[in-house]
PDB file of N, CA and C in Angstrom:
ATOM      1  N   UNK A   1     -31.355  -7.696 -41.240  1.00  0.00           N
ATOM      2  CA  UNK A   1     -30.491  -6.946 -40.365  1.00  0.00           C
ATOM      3  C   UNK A   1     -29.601  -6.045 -41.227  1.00  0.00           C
ATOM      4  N   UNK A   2     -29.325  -4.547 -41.166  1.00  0.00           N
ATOM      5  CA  UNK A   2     -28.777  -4.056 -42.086  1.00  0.00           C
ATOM      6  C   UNK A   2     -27.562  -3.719 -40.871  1.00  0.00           C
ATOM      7  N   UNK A   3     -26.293  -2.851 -41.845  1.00  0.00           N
ATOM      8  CA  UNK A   3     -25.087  -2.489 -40.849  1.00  0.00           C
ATOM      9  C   UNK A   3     -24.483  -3.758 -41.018  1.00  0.00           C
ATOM     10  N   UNK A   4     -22.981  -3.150 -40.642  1.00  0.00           N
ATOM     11  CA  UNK A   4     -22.365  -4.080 -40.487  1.00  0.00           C
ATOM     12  C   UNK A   4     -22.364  -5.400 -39.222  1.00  0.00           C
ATOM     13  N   UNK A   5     -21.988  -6.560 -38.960  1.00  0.00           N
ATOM     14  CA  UNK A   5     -22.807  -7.181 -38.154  1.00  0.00           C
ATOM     15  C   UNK A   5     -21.489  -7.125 -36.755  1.00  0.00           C
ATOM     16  N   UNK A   6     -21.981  -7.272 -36.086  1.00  0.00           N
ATOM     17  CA  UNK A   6     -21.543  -6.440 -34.209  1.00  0.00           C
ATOM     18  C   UNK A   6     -20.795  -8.393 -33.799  1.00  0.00           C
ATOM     19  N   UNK A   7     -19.889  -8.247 -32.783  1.00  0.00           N
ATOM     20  CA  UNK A   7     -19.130  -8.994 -32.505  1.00  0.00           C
ATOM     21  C   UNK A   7     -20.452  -9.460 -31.065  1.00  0.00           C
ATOM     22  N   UNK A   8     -20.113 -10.679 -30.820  1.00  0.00           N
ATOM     23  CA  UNK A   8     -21.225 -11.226 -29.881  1.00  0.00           C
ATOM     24  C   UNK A   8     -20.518 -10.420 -28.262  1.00  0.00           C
ATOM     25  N   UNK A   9     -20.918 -10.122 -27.853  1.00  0.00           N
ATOM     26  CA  UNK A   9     -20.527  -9.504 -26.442  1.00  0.00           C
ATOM     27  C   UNK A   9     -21.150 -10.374 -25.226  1.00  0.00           C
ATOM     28  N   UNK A  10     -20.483 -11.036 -24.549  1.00  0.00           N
ATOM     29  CA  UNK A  10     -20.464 -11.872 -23.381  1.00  0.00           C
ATOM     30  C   UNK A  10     -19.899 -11.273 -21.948  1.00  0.00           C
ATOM     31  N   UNK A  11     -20.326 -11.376 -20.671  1.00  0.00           N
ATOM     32  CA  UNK A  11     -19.921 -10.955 -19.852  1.00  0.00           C
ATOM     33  C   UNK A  11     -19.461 -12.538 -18.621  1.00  0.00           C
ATOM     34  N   UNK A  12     -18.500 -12.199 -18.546  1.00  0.00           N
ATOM     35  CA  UNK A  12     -18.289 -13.438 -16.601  1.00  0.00           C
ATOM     36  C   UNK A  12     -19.261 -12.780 -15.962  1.00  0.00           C
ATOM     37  N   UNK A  13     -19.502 -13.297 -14.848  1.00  0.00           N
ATOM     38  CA  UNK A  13     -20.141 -13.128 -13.965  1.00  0.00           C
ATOM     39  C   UNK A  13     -19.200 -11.829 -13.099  1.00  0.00           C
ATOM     40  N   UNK A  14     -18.533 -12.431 -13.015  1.00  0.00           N
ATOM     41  CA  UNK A  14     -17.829 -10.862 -12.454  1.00  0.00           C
ATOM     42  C   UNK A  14     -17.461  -9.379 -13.015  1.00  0.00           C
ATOM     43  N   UNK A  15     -17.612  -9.901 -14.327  1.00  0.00           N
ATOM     44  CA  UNK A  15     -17.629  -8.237 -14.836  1.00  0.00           C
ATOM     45  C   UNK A  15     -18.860  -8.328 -14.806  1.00  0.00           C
ATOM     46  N   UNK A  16     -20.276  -8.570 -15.233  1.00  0.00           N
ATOM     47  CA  UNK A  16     -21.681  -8.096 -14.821  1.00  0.00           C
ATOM     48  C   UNK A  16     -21.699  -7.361 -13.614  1.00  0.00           C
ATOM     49  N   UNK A  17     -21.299  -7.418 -12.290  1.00  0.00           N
ATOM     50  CA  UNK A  17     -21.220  -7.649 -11.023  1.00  0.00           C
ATOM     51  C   UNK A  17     -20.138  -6.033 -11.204  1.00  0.00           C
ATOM     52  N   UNK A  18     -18.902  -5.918 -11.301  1.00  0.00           N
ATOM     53  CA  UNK A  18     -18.646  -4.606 -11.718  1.00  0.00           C
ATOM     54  C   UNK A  18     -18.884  -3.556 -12.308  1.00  0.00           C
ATOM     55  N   UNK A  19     -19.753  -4.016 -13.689  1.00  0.00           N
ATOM     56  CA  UNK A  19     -20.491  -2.953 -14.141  1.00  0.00           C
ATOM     57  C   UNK A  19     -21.191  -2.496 -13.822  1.00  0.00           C
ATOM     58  N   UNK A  20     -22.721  -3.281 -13.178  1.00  0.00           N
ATOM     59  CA  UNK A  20     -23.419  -3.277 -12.337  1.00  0.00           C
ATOM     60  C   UNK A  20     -23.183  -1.620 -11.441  1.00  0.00           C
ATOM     61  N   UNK A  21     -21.945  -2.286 -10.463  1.00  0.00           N
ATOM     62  CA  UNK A  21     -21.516  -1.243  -9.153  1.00  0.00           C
ATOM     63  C   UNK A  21     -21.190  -0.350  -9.753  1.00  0.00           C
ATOM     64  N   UNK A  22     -20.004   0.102 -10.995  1.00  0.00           N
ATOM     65  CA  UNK A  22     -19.935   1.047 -11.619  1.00  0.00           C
ATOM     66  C   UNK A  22     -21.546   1.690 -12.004  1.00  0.00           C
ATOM     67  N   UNK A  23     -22.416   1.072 -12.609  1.00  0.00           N
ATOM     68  CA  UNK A  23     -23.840   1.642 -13.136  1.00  0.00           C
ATOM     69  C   UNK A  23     -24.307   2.732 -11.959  1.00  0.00           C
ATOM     70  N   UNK A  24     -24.429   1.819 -10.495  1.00  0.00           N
ATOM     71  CA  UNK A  24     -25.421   2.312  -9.289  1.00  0.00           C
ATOM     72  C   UNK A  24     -24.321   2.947  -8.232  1.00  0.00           C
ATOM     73  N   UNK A  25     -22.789   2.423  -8.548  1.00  0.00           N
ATOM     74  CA  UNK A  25     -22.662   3.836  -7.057  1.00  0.00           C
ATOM     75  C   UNK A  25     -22.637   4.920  -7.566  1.00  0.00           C
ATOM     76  N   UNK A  26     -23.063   5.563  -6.399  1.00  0.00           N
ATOM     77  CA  UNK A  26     -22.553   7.145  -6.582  1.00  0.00           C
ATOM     78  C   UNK A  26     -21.713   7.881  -6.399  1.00  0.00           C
ATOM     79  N   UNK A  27     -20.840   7.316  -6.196  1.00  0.00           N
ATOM     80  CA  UNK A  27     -19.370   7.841  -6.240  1.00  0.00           C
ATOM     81  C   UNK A  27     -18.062   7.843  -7.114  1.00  0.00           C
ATOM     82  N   UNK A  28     -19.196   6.702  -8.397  1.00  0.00           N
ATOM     83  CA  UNK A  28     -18.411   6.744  -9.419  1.00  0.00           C
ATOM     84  C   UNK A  28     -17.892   7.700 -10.331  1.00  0.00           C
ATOM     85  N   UNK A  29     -17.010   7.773 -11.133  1.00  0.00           N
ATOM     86  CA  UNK A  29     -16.493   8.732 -12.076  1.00  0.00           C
ATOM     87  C   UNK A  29     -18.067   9.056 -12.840  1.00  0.00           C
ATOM     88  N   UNK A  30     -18.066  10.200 -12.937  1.00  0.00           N
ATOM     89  CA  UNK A  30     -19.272  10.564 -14.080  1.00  0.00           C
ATOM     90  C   UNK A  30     -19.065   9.906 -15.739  1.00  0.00           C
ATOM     91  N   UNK A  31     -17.972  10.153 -15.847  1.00  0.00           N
ATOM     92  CA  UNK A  31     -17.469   9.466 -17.627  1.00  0.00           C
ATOM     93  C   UNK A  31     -17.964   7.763 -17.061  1.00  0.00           C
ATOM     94  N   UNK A  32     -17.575   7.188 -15.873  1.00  0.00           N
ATOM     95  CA  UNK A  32     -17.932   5.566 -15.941  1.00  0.00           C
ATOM     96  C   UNK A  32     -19.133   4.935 -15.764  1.00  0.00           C
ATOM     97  N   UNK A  33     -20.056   5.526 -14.944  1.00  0.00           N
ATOM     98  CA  UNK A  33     -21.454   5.332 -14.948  1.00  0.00           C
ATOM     99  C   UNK A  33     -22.068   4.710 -16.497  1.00  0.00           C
ATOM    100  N   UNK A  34     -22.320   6.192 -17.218  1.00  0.00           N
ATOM    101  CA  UNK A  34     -22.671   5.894 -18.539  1.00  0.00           C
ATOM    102  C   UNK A  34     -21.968   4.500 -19.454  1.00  0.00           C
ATOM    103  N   UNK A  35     -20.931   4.553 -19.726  1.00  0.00           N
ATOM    104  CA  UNK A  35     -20.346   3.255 -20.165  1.00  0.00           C
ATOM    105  C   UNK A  35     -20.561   2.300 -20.209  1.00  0.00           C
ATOM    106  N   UNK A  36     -20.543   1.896 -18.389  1.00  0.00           N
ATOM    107  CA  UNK A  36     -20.691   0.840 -17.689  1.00  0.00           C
ATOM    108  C   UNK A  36     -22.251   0.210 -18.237  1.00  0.00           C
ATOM    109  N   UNK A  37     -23.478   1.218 -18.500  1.00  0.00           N
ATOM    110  CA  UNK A  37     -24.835   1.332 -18.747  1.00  0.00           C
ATOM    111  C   UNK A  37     -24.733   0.782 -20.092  1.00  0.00           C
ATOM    112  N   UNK A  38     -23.764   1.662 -20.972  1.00  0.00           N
ATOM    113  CA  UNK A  38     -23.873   0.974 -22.437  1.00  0.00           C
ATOM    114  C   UNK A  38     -23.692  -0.484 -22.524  1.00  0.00           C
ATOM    115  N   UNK A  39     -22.431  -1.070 -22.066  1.00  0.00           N
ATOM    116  CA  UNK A  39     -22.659  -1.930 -21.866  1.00  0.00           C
ATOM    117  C   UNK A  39     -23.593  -3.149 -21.456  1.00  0.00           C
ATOM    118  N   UNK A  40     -23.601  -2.749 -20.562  1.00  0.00           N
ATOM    119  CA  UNK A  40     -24.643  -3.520 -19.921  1.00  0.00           C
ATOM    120  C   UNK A  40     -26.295  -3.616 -20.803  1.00  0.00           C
ATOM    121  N   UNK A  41     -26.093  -2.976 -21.429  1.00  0.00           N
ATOM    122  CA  UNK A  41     -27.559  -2.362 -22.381  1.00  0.00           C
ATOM    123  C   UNK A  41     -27.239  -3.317 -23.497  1.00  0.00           C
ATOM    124  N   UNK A  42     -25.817  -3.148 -23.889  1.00  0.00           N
ATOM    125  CA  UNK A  42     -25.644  -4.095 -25.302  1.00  0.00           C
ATOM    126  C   UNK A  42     -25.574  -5.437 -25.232  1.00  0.00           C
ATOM    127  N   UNK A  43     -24.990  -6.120 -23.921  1.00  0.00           N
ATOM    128  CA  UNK A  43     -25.057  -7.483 -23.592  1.00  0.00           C
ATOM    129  C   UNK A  43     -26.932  -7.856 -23.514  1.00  0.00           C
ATOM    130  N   UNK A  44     -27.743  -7.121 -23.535  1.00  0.00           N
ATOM    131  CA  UNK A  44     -28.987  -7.805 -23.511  1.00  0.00           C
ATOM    132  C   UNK A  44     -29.398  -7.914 -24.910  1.00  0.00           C
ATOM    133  N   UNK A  45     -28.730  -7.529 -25.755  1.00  0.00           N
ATOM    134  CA  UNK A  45     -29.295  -7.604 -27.505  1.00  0.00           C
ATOM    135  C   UNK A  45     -29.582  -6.406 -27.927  1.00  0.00           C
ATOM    136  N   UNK A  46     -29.509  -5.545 -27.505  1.00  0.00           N
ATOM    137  CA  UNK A  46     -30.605  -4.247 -27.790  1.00  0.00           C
ATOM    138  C   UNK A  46     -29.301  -3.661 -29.204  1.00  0.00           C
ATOM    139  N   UNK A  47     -29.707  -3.191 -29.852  1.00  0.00           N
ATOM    140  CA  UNK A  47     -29.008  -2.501 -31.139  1.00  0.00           C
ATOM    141  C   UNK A  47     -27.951  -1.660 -30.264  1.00  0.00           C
ATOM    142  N   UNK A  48     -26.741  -0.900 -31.209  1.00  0.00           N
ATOM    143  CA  UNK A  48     -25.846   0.302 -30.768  1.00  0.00           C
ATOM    144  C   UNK A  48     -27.066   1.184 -30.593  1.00  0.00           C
ATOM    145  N   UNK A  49     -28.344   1.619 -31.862  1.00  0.00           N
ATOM    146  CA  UNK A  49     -29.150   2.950 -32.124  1.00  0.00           C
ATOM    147  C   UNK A  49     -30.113   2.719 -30.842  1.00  0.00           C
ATOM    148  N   UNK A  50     -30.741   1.708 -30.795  1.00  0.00           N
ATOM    149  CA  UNK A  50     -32.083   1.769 -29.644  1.00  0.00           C
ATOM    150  C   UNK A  50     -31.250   1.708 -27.842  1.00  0.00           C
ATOM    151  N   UNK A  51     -30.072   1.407 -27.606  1.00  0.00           N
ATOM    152  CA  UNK A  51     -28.910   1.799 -26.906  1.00  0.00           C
ATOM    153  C   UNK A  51     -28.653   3.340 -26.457  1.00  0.00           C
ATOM    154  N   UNK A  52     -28.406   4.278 -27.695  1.00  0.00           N
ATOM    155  CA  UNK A  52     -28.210   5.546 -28.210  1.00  0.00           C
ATOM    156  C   UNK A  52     -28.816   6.104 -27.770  1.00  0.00           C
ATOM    157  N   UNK A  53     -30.267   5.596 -28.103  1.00  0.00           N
ATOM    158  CA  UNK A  53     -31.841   6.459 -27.861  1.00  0.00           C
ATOM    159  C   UNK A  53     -31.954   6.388 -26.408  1.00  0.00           C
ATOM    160  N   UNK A  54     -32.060   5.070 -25.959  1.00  0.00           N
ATOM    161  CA  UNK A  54     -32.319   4.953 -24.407  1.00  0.00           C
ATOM    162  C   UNK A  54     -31.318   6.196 -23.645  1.00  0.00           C
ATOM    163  N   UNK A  55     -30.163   6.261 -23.610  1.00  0.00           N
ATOM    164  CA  UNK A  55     -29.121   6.778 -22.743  1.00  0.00           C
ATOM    165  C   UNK A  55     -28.885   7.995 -23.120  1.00  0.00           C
ATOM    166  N   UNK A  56     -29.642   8.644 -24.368  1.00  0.00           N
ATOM    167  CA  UNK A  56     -28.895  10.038 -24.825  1.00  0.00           C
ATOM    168  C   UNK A  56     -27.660  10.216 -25.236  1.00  0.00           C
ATOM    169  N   UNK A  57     -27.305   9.788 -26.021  1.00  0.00           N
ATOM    170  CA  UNK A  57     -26.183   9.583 -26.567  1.00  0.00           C
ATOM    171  C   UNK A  57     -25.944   8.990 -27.949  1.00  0.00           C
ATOM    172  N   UNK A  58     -25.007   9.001 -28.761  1.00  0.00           N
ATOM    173  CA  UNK A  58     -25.060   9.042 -29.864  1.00  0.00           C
ATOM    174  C   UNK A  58     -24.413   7.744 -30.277  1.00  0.00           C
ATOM    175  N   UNK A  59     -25.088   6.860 -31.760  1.00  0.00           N
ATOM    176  CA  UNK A  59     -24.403   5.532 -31.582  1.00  0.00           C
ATOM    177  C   UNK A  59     -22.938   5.514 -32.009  1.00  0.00           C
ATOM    178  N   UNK A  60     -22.537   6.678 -32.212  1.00  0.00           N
ATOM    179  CA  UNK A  60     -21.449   6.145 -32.609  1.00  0.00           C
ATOM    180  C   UNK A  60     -20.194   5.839 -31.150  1.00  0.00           C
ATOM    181  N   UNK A  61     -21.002   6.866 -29.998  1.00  0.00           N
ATOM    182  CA  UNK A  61     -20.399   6.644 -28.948  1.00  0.00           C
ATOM    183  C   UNK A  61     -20.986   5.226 -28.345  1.00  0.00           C
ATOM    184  N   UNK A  62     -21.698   4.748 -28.986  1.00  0.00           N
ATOM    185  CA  UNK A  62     -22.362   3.209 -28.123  1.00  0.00           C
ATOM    186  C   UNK A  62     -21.242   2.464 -28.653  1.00  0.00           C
ATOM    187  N   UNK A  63     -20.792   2.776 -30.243  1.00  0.00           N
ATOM    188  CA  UNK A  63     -19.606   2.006 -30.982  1.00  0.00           C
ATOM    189  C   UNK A  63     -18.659   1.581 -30.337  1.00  0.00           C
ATOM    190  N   UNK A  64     -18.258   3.119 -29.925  1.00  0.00           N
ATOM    191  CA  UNK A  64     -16.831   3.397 -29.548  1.00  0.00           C
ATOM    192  C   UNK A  64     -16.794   2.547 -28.389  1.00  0.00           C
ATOM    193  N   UNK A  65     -17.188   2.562 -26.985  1.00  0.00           N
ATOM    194  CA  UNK A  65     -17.517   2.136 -25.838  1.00  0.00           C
ATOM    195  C   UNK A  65     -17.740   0.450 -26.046  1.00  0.00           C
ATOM    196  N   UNK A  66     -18.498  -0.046 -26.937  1.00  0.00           N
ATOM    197  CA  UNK A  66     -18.485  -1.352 -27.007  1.00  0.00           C
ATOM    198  C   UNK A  66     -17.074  -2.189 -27.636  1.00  0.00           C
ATOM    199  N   UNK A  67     -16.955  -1.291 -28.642  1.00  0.00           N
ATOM    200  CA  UNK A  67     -16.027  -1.830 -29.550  1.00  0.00           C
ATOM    201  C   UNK A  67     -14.563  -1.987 -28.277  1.00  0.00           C
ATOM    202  N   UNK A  68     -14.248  -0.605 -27.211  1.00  0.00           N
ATOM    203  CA  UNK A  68     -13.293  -0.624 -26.473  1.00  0.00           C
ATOM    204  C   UNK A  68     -13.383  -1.814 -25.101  1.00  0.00           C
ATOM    205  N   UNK A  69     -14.568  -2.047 -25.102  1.00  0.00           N
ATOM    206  CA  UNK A  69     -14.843  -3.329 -23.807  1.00  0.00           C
ATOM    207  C   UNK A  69     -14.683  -4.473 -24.595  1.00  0.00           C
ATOM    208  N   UNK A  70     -14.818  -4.521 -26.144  1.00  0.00           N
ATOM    209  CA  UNK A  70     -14.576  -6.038 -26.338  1.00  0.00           C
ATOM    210  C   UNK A  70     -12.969  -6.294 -26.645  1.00  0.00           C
ATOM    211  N   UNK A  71     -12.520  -5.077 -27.023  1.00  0.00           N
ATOM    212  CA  UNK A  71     -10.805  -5.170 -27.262  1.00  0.00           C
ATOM    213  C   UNK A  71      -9.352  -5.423 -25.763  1.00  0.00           C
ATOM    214  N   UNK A  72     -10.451  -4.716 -24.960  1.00  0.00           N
ATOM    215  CA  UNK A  72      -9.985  -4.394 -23.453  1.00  0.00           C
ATOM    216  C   UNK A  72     -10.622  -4.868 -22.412  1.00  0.00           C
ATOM    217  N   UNK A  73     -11.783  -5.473 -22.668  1.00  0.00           N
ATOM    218  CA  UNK A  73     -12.840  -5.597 -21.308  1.00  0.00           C
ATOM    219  C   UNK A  73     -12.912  -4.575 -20.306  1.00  0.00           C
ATOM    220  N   UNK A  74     -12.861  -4.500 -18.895  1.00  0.00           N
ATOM    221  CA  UNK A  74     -13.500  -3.373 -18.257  1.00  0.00           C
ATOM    222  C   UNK A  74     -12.148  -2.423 -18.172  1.00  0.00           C
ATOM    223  N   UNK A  75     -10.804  -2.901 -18.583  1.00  0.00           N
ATOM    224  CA  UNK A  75      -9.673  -1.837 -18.575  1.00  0.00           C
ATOM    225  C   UNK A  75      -9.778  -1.209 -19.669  1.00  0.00           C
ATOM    226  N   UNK A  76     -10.736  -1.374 -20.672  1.00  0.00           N
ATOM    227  CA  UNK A  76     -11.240  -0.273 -21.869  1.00  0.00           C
ATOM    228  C   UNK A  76     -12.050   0.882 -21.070  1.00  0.00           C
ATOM    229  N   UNK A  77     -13.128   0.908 -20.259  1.00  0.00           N
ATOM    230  CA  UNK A  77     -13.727   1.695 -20.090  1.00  0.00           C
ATOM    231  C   UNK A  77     -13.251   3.037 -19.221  1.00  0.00           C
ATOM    232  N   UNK A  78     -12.032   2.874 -18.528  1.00  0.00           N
ATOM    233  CA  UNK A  78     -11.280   3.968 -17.577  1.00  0.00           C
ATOM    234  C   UNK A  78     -10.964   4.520 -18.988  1.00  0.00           C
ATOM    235  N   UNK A  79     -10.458   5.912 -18.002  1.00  0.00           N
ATOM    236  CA  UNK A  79      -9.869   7.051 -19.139  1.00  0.00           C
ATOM    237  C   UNK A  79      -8.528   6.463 -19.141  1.00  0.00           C
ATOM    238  N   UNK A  80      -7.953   6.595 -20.627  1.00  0.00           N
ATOM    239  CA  UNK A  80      -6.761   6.298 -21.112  1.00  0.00           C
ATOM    240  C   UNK A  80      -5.839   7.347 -20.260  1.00  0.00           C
ATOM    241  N   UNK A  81      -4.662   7.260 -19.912  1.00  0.00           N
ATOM    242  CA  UNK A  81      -3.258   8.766 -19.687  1.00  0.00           C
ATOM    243  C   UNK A  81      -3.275   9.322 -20.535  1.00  0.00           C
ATOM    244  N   UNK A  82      -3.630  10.432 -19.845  1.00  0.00           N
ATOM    245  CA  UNK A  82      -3.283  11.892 -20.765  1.00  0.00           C
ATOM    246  C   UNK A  82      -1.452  12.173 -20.658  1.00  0.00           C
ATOM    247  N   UNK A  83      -1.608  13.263 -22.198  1.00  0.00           N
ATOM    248  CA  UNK A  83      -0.368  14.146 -22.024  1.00  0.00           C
ATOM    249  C   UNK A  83       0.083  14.531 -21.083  1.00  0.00           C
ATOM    250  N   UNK A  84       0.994  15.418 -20.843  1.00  0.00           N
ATOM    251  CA  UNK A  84       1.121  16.239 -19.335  1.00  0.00           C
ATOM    252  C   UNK A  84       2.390  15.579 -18.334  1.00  0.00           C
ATOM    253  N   UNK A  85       1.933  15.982 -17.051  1.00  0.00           N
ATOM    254  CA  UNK A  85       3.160  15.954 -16.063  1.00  0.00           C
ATOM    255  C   UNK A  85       2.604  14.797 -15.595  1.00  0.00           C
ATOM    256  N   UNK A  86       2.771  13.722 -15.148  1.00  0.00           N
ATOM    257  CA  UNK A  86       2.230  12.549 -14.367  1.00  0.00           C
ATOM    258  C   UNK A  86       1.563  12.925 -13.060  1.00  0.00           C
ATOM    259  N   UNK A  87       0.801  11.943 -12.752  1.00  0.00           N
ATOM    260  CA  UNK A  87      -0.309  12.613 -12.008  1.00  0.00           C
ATOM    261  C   UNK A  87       0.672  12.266 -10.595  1.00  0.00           C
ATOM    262  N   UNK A  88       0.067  12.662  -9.839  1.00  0.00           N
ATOM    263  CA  UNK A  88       0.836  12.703  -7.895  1.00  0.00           C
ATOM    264  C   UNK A  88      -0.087  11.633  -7.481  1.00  0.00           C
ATOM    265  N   UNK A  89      -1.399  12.031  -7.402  1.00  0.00           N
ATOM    266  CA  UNK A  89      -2.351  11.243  -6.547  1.00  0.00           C
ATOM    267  C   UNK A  89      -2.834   9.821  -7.214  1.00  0.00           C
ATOM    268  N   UNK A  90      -2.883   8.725  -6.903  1.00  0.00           N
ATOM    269  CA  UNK A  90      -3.849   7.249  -7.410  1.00  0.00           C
ATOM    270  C   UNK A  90      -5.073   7.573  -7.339  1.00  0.00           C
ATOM    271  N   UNK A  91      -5.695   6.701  -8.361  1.00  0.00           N
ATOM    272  CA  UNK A  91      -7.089   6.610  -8.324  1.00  0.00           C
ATOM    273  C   UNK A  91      -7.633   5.860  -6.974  1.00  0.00           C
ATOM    274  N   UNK A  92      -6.603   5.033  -5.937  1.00  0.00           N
ATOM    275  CA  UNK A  92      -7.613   4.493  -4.936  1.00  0.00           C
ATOM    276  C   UNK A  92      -7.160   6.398  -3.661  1.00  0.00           C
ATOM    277  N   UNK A  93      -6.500   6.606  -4.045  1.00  0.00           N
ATOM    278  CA  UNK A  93      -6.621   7.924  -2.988  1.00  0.00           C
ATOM    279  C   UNK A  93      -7.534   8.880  -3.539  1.00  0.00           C
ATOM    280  N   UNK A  94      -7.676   9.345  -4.709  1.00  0.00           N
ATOM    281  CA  UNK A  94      -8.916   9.951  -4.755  1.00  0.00           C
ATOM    282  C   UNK A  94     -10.227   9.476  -4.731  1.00  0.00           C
ATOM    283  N   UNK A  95     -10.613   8.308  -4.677  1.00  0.00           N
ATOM    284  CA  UNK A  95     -11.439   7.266  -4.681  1.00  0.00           C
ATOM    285  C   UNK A  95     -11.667   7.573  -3.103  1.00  0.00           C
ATOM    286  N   UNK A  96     -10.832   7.595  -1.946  1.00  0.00           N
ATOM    287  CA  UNK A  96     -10.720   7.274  -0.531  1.00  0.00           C
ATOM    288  C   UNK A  96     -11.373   8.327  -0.478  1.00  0.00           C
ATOM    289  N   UNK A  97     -10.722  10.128  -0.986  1.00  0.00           N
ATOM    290  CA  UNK A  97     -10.931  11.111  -0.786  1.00  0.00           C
ATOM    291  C   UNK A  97     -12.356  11.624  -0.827  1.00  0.00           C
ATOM    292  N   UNK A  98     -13.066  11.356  -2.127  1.00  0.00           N
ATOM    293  CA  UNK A  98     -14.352  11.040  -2.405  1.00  0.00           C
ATOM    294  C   UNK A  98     -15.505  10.808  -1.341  1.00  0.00           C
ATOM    295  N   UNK A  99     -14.714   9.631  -1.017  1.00  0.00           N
ATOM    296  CA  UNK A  99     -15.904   8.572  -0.364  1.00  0.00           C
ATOM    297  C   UNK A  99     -15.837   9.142   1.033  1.00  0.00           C
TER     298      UNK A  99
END
């Protein structure tokens, strides 16, 4: 096995079950879909690179994304607050708005 060696990644049953819904609705954030996929890709064993390859994407973003679900679990994968003026609207009202 070359590289440095990867932290074991485990899921509850209930984050499987969220990622999952993040993976298949369609109404999800476009940035969360993918993620949600990496994940879910890396909990079966598969490398960061053969991960990479599958999804189009590059391993260092399989890194980044794994490395942030094992530090944070699924509150790693939302977008962090930006700079700026604070937002007006919640994510469950644009979520409502959406749907």
């Amino acid at each position: 096995m070359r590289g440095r060696p990867k932290a074991e990644l485990v899921l509850s049953e209930s984050e499987r079950e969220q990622l999952q819904a993040w993976s298949r609705r369609r109404k999800t954030a476009q940035v969360l879909a993918p993620r949600s996929r990496m994940v879910l890709s890396c909990v079966s064993g598969a490398s960061n690179k053969v991960v990479a390859d599958t999804l189009g994407v590059t391993p260092q973003t399989v890194t980044k994304w794994r490395a942030r679900f094992l530090k944070q679990r699924l509150d790693g994968l939302l977008d962090a607050p930006r700079a700026g003026a604070p937002r007006t609207i919640d994510d469950a009202r644009v979520d409502a708005l959406i749907a």
